[in-house]
Protein backbone atom coordinates (compact mmCIF):
# COMPACT_ATOMS: atom_id res chain seq x y z
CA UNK A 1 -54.19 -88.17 27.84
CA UNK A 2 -50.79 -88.38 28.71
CA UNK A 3 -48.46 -85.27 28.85
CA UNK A 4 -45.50 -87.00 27.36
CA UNK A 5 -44.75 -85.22 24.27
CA UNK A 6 -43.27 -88.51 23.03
CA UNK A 7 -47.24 -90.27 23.35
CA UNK A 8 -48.06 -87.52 20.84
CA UNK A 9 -49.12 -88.74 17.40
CA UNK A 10 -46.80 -86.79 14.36
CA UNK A 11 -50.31 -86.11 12.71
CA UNK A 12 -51.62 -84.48 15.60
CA UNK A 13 -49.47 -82.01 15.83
CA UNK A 14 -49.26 -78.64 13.63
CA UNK A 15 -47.76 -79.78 9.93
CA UNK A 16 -45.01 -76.96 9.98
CA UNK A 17 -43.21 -76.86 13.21
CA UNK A 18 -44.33 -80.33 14.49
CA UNK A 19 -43.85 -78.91 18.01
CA UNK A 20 -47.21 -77.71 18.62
CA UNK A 21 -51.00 -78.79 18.73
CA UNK A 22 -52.85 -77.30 15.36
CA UNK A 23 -54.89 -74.39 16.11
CA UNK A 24 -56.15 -73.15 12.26
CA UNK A 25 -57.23 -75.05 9.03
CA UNK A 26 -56.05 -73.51 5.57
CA UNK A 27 -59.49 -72.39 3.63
CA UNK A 28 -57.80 -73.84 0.49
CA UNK A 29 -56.13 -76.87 1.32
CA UNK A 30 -57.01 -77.75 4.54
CA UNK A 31 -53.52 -77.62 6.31
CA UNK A 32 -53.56 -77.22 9.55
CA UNK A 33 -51.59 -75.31 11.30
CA UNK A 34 -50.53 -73.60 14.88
CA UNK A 35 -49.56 -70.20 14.43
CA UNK A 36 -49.51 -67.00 12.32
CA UNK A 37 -45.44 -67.68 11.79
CA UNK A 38 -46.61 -71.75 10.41
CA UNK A 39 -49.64 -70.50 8.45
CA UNK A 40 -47.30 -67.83 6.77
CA UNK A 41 -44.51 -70.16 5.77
CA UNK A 42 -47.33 -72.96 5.13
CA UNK A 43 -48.20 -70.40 2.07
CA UNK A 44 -44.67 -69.90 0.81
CA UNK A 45 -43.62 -73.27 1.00
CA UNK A 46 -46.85 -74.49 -0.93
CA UNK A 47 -48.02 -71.46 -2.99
CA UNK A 48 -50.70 -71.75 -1.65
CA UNK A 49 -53.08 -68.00 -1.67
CA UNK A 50 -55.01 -69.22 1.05
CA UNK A 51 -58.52 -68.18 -0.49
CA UNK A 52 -61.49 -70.87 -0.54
CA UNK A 53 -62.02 -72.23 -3.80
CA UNK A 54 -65.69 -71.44 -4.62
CA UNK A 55 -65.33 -74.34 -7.51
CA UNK A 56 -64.19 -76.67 -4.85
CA UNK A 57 -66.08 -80.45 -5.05
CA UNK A 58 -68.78 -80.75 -1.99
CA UNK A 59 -70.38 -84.06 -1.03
CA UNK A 60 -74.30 -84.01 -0.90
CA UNK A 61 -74.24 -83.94 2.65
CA UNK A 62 -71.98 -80.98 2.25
CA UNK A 63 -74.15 -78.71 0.56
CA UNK A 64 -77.39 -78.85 2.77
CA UNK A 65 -75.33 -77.24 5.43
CA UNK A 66 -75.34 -73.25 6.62
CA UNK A 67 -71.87 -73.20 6.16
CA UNK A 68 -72.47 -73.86 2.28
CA UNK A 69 -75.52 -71.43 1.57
CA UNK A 70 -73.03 -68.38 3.31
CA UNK A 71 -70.06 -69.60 1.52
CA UNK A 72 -72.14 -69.73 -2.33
CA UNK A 73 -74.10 -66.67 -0.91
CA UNK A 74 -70.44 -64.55 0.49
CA UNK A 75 -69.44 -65.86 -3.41
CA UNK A 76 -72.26 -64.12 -5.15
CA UNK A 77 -72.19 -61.15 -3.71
CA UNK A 78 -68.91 -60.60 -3.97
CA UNK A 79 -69.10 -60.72 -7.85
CA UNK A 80 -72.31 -58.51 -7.77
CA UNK A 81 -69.54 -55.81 -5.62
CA UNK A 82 -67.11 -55.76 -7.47
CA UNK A 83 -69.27 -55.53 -11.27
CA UNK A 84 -70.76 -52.49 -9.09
CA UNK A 85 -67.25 -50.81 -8.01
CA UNK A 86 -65.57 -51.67 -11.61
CA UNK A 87 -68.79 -49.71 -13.32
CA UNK A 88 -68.43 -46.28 -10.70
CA UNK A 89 -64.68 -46.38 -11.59
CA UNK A 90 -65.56 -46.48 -15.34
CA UNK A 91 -68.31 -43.66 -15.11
CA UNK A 92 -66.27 -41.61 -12.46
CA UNK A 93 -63.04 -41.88 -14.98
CA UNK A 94 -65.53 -41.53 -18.06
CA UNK A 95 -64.85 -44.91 -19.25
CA UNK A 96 -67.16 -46.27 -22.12
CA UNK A 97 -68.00 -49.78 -20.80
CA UNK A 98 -69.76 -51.01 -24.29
CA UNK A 99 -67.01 -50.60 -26.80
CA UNK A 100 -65.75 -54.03 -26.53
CA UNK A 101 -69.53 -55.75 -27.06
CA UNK A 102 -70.01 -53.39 -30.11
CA UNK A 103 -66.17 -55.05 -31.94
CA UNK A 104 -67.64 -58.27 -31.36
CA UNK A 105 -71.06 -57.78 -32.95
CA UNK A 106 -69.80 -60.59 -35.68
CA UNK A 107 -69.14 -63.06 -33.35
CA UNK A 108 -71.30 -66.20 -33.43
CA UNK A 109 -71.27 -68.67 -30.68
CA UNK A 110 -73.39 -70.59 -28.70
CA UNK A 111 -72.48 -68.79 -25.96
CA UNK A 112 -73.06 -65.42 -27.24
CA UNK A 113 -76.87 -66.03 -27.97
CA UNK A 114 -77.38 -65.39 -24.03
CA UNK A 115 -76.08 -62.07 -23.46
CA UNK A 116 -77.52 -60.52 -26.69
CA UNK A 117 -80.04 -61.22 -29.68
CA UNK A 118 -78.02 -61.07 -33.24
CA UNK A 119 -80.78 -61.85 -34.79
CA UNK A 120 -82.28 -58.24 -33.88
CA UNK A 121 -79.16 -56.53 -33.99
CA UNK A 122 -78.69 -54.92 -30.94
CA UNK A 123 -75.56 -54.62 -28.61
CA UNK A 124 -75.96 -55.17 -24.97
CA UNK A 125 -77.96 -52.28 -23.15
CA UNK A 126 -78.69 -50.72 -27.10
CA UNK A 127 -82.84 -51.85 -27.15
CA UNK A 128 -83.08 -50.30 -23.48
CA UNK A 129 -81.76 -46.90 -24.72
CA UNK A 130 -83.43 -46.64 -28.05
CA UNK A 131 -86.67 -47.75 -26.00
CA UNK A 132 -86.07 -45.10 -22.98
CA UNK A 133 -84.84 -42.25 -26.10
CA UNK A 134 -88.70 -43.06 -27.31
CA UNK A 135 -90.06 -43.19 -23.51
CA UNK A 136 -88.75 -39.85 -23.51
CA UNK A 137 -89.75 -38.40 -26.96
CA UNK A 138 -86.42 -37.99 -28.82
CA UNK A 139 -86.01 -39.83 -32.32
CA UNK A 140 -82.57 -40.86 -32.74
CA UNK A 141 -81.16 -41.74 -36.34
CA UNK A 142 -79.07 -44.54 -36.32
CA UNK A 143 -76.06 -44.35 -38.16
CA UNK A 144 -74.50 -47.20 -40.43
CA UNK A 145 -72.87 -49.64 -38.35
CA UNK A 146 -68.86 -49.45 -38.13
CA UNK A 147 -68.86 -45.68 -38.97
CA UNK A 148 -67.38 -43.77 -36.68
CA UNK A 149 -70.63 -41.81 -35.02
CA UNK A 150 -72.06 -45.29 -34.30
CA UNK A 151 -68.70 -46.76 -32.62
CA UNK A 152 -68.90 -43.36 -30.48
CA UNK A 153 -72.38 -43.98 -29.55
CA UNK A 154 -71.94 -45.38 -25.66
CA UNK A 155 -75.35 -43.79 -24.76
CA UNK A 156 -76.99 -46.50 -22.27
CA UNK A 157 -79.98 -46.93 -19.86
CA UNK A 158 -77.92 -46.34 -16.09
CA UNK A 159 -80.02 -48.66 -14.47
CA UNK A 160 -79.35 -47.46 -10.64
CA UNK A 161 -80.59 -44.23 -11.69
CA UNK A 162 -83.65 -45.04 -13.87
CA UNK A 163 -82.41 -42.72 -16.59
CA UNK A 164 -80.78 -42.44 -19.90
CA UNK A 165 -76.96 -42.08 -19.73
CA UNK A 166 -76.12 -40.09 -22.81
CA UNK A 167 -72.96 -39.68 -24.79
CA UNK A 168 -73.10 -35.40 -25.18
CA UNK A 169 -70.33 -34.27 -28.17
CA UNK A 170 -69.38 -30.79 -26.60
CA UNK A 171 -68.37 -28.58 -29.61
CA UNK A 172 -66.57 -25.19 -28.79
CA UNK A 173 -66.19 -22.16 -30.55
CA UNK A 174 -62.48 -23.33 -32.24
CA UNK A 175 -63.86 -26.34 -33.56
CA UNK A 176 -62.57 -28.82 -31.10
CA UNK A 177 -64.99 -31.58 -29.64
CA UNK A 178 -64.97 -33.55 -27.01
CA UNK A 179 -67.48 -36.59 -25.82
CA UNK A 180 -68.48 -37.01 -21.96
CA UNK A 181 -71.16 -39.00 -20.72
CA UNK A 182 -74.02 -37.27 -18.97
CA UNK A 183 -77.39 -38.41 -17.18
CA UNK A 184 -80.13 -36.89 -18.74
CA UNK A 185 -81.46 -35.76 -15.30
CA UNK A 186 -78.18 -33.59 -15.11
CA UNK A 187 -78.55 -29.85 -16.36
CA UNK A 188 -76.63 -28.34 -19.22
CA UNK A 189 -74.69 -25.76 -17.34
CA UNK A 190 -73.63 -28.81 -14.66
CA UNK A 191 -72.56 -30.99 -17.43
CA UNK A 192 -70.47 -28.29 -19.00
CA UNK A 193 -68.89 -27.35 -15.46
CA UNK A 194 -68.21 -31.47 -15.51
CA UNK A 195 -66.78 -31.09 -19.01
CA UNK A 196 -64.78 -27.86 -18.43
CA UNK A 197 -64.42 -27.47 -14.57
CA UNK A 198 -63.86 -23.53 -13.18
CA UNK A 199 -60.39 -22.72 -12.16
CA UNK A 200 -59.28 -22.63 -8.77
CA UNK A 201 -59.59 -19.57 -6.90
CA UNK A 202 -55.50 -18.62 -6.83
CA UNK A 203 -55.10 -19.41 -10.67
CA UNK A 204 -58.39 -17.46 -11.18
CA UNK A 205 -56.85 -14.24 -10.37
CA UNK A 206 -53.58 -14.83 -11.98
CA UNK A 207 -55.20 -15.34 -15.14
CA UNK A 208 -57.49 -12.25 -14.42
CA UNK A 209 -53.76 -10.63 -14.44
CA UNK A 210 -52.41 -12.02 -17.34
CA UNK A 211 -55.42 -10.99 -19.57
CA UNK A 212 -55.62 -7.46 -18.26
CA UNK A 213 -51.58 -7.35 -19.70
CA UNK A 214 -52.22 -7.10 -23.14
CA UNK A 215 -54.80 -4.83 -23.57
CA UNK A 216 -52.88 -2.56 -21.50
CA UNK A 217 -50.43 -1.93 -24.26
CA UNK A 218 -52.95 -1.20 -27.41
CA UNK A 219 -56.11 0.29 -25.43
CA UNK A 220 -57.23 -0.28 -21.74
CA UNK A 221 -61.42 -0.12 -22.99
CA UNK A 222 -60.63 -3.73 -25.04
CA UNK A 223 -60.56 -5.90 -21.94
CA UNK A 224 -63.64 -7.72 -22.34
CA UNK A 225 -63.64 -8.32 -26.26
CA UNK A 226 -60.05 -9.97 -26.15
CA UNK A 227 -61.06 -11.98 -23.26
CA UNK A 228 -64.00 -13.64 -26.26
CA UNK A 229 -61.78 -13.12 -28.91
CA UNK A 230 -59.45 -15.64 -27.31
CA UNK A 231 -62.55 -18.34 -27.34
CA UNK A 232 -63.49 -17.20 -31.03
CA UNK A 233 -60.17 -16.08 -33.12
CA UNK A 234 -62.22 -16.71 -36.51
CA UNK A 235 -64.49 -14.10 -35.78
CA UNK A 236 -62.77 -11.14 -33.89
CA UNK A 237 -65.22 -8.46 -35.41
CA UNK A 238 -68.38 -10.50 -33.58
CA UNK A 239 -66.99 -11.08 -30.11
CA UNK A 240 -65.92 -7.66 -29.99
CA UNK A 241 -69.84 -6.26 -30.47
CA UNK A 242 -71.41 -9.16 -28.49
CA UNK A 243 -71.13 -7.72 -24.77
CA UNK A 244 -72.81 -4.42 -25.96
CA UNK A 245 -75.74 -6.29 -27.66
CA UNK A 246 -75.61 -8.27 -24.42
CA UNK A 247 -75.90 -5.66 -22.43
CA UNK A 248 -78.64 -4.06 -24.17
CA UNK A 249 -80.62 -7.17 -24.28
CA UNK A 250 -80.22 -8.33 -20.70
CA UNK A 251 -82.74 -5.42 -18.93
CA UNK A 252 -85.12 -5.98 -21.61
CA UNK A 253 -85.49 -9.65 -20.31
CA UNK A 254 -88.51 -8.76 -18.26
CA UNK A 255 -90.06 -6.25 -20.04
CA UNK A 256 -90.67 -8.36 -23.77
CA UNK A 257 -93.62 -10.26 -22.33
CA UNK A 258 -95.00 -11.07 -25.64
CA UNK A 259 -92.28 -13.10 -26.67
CA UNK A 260 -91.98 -15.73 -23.43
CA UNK A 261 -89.96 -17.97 -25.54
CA UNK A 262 -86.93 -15.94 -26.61
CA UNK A 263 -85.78 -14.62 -23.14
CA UNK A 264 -84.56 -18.11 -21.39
CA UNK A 265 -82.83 -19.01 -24.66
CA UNK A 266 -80.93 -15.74 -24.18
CA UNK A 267 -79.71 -16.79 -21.08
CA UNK A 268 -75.78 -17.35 -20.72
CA UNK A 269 -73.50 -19.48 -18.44
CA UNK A 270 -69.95 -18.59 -17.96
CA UNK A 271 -70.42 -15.97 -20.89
CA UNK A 272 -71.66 -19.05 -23.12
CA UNK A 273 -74.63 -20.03 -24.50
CA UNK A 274 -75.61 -23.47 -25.90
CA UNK A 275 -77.08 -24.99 -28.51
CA UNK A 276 -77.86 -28.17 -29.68
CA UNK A 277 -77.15 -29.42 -33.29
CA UNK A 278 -79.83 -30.21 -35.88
CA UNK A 279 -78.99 -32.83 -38.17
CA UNK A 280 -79.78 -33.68 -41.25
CA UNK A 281 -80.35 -30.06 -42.92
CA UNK A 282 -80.11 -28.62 -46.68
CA UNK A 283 -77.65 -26.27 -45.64
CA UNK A 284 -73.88 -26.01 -45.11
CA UNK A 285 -73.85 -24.07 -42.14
CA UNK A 286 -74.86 -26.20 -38.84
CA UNK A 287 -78.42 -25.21 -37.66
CA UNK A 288 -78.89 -24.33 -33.84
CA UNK A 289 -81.82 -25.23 -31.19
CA UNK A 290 -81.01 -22.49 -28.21
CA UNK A 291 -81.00 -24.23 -24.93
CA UNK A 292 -81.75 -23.24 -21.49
CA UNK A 293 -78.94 -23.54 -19.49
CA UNK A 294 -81.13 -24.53 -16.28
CA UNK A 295 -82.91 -27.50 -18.28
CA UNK A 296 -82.09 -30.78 -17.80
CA UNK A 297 -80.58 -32.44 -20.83
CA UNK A 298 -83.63 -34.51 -21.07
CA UNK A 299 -86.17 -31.69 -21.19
CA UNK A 300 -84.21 -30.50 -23.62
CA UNK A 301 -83.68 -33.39 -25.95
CA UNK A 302 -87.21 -33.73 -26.07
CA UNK A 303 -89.27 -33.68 -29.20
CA UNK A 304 -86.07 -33.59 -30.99
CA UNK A 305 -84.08 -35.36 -33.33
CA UNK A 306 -80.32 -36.19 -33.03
CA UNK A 307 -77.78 -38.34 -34.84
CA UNK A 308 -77.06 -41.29 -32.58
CA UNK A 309 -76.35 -38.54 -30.03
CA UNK A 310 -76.81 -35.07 -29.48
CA UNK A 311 -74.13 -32.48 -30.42
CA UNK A 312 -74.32 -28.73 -27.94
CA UNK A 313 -72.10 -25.96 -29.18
CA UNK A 314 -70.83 -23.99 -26.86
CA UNK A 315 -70.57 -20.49 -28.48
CA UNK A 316 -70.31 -16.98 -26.92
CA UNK A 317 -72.53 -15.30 -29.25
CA UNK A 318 -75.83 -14.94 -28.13
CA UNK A 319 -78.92 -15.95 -30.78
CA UNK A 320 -79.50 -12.06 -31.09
CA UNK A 321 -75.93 -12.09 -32.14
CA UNK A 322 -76.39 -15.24 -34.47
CA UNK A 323 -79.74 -13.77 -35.63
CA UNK A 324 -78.16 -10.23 -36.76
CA UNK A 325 -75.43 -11.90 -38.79
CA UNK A 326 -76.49 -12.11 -42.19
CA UNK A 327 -73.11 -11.98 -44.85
CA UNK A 328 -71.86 -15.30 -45.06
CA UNK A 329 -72.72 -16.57 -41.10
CA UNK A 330 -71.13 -19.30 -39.43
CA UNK A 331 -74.41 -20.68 -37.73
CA UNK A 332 -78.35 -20.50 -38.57
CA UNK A 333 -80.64 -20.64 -36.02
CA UNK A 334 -83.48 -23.17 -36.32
CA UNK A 335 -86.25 -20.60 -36.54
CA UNK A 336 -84.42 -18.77 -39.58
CA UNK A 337 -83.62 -22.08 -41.92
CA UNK A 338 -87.59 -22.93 -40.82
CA UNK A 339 -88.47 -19.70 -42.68
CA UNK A 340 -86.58 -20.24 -44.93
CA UNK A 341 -87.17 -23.93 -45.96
CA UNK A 342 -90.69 -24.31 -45.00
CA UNK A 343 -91.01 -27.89 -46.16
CA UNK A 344 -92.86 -29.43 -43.47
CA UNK A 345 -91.97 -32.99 -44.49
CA UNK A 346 -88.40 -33.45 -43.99
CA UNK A 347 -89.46 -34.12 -40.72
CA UNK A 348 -91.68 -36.96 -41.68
CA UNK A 349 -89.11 -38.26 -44.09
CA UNK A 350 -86.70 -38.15 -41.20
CA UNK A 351 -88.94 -39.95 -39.13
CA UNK A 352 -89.84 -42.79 -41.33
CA UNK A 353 -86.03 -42.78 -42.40
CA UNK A 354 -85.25 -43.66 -39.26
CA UNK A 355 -88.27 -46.24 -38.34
CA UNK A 356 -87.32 -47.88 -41.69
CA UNK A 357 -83.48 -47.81 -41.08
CA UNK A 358 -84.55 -49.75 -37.13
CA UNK A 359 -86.47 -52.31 -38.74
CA UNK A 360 -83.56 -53.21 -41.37
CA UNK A 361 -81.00 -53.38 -38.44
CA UNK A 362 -83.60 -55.61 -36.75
CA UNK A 363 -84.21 -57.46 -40.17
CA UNK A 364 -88.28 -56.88 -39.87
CA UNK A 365 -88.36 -55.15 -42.63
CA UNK A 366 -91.56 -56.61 -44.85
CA UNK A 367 -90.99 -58.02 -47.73
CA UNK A 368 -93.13 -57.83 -51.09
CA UNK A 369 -95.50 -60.83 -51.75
CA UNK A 370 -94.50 -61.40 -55.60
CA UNK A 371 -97.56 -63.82 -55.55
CA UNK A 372 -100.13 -61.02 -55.46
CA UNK A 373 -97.95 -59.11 -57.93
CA UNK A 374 -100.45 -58.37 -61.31
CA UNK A 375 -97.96 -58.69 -63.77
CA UNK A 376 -100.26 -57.45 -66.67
CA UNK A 377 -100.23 -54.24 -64.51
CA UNK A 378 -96.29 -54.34 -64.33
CA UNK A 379 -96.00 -54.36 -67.76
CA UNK A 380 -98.71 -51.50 -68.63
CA UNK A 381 -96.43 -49.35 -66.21
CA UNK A 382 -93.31 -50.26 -68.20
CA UNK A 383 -94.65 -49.23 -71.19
CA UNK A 384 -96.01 -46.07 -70.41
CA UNK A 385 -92.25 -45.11 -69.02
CA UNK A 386 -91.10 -46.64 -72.45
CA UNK A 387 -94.17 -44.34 -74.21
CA UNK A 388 -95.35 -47.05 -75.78
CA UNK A 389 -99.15 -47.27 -76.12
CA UNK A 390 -101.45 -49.07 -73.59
CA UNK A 391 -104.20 -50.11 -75.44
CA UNK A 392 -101.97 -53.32 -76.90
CA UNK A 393 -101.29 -54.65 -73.38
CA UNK A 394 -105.27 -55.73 -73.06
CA UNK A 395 -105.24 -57.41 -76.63
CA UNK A 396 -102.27 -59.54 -75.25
């Protein structure tokens, strides 16, 4: 080859500077240039971004290659990344990811038939939660779709983590609520720390200041009962007795040995104590389950029955507290309305409420063979509601 630049073809040389020999190839359009400086004003001249087209037409030949498989397999993975870093973002920022499939439930489309089954009528990840809820004995009643409990609902199956993923409604003392996400594996003192985080060590003591102001003027002995009085304003008298009742409680812990079942439900966290909400009762008042702060929300959701989701208060009266009250109380305990409504089957009518309410959603609800329908015995049951006589319907 000859060294004279002028022997040099014009399409052997970079397509930019047309001084030098091409030492790169553009991924996307196959430009070929010399340098960083060529390649750089290659993609400003053309807009071009420089990325391989994955959608990009291949010859036969083309595809059979390794340079094909690690371009389709580089593609595929990628997509599987970034579905996995958009989903930690959501559940680190407490996100709810299924809101959008729920608004389009009444969309109909070929397309749609793929990623989910109208014809059973369940969103996207909805049959793996209601089947893991009864993998892990909790009935859940299903509210009406489009009302507002059921729109809330973003309780899934996490499927890195081989649990449920529910949506908690944290109710405090004032009233206010508040939905997080939490794992079932995750305790119910962790997901309230989640939820409500402890102050940082310098603000800690600067609020420790700022409460110990006030009492200072009326009486110095009032410290603690403000300090619950500020978490419960509607009931000032009650926060003000609970640390004594507390306090006589606590050493008795060990020593009640007869009653194993009353002392972890005692237990407090942060001067709390949780309970979960029992729906569907007879009664105006909300009905508490105690919970253990040291069980996992899924221990404690078991053999229990919540409404789309389970709903903890957390209250800082104690049950013994809750269970003294008895003038017009705020909260009954579940062991109290049980003696009071002993009616065993409002349980079972729950139940097959909310088998019956499943199998309408998933329209396999059985129907009623008219065929086999006696109509002389339709009629004799007419007219005895209409007290007419019977004996006429045989004559007939």
């Amino acid at each position: 080859m000859s060294d004279n630049p002028e022997d040099t073809l014009l399409s052997d040389l970079c397509t930019i500077c047309h001084v030098n020999a091409p030492k790169y190839r553009c991924p996307r359009c196959s430009t070929r240039t010399c340098s960083l400086p060529c390649s750089r004003r290659h993609k400003l001249w053309s807009q071009c971004s420089g990325v391989r087209d994955p959608a990009a037409y291949l010859k036969r030949n083309e595809l059979a290659t390794p340079s094909a498989f690690d371009r389709d397999f580089n593609f595929i993975t990628g997509i599987e990344r970034r579905i996995e870093r958009a989903d930690r973002d959501a559940e680190n920022r407490g996100v709810p990811l299924d809101h959008g499939a729920q608004e389009g439930d009444g969309e109909d489309g070929p397309g749609s038939k793929k990623r989910k089954r109208p014809q059973e009528g369940f969103v996207r990840g909805e049959a793996g939660f209601l089947r893991g809820a009864e993998n892990g004995g909790v009935t859940v009643i299903r509210a009406p779709k489009g009302m507002t409990r059921n729109k809330l609902n973003s309780s899934r199956w996490h499927p890195k983590q081989k649990c449920l993923n529910w949506a908690v409604e944290w109710i405090t003392a004032d009233g206010a609520k508040t939905m997080r996400n939490c794992l079932e594996s995750c305790s119910i003192a962790n997901a309230y720390d989640r939820f409500t985080p402890l102050p940082k060590p310098g603000k800690t003591s600067q609020d420790q200041d700022q409460q110990r102001q006030p009492p200072n003027d009326d009486s110095p002995g009032q410290n603690k009962p403000t300090q619950q009085e500020a978490q419960s304003s509607e009931q000032p008298v009650i926060s003000s007795d609970q640390q004594p009742e507390e306090a006589a409680i606590a050493p008795k812990q060990p020593e009640q040995a007869a009653q194993p079942s009353v002392p972890p439900s005692q237990t407090s966290h942060r001067d709390l104590y949780f309970y979960l909400h029992r729906p569907r009762t007879s009664t105006k008042q909300p009905v508490l389950v105690p919970l253990l702060p040291t069980a996992t929300l899924g221990d404690s959701l078991r053999k229990r029955t919540v409404l789309e989701f389970p709903s903890i208060y957390a209250l800082p009266e104690s049950p013994e507290t809750l269970r003294a009250i008895q003038e017009q109380p705020r909260f009954i305990l579940e062991e109290t309305y049980l003696a009071e409504h002993p009616d065993e089957e409002l349980e079972l009518v729950k139940t097959i409420t909310t088998e019956t309410d499943n199998e309408v959603n998933e329209g396999n609800l059985p129907g009623v063979d008219l065929g086999q329908v006696d109509e002389n015995k339709v009629l004799e049951v007419l007219k005895q509601d209409l007290f007419e006589p019977v004996s006429e319907t045989p004559t007939q």
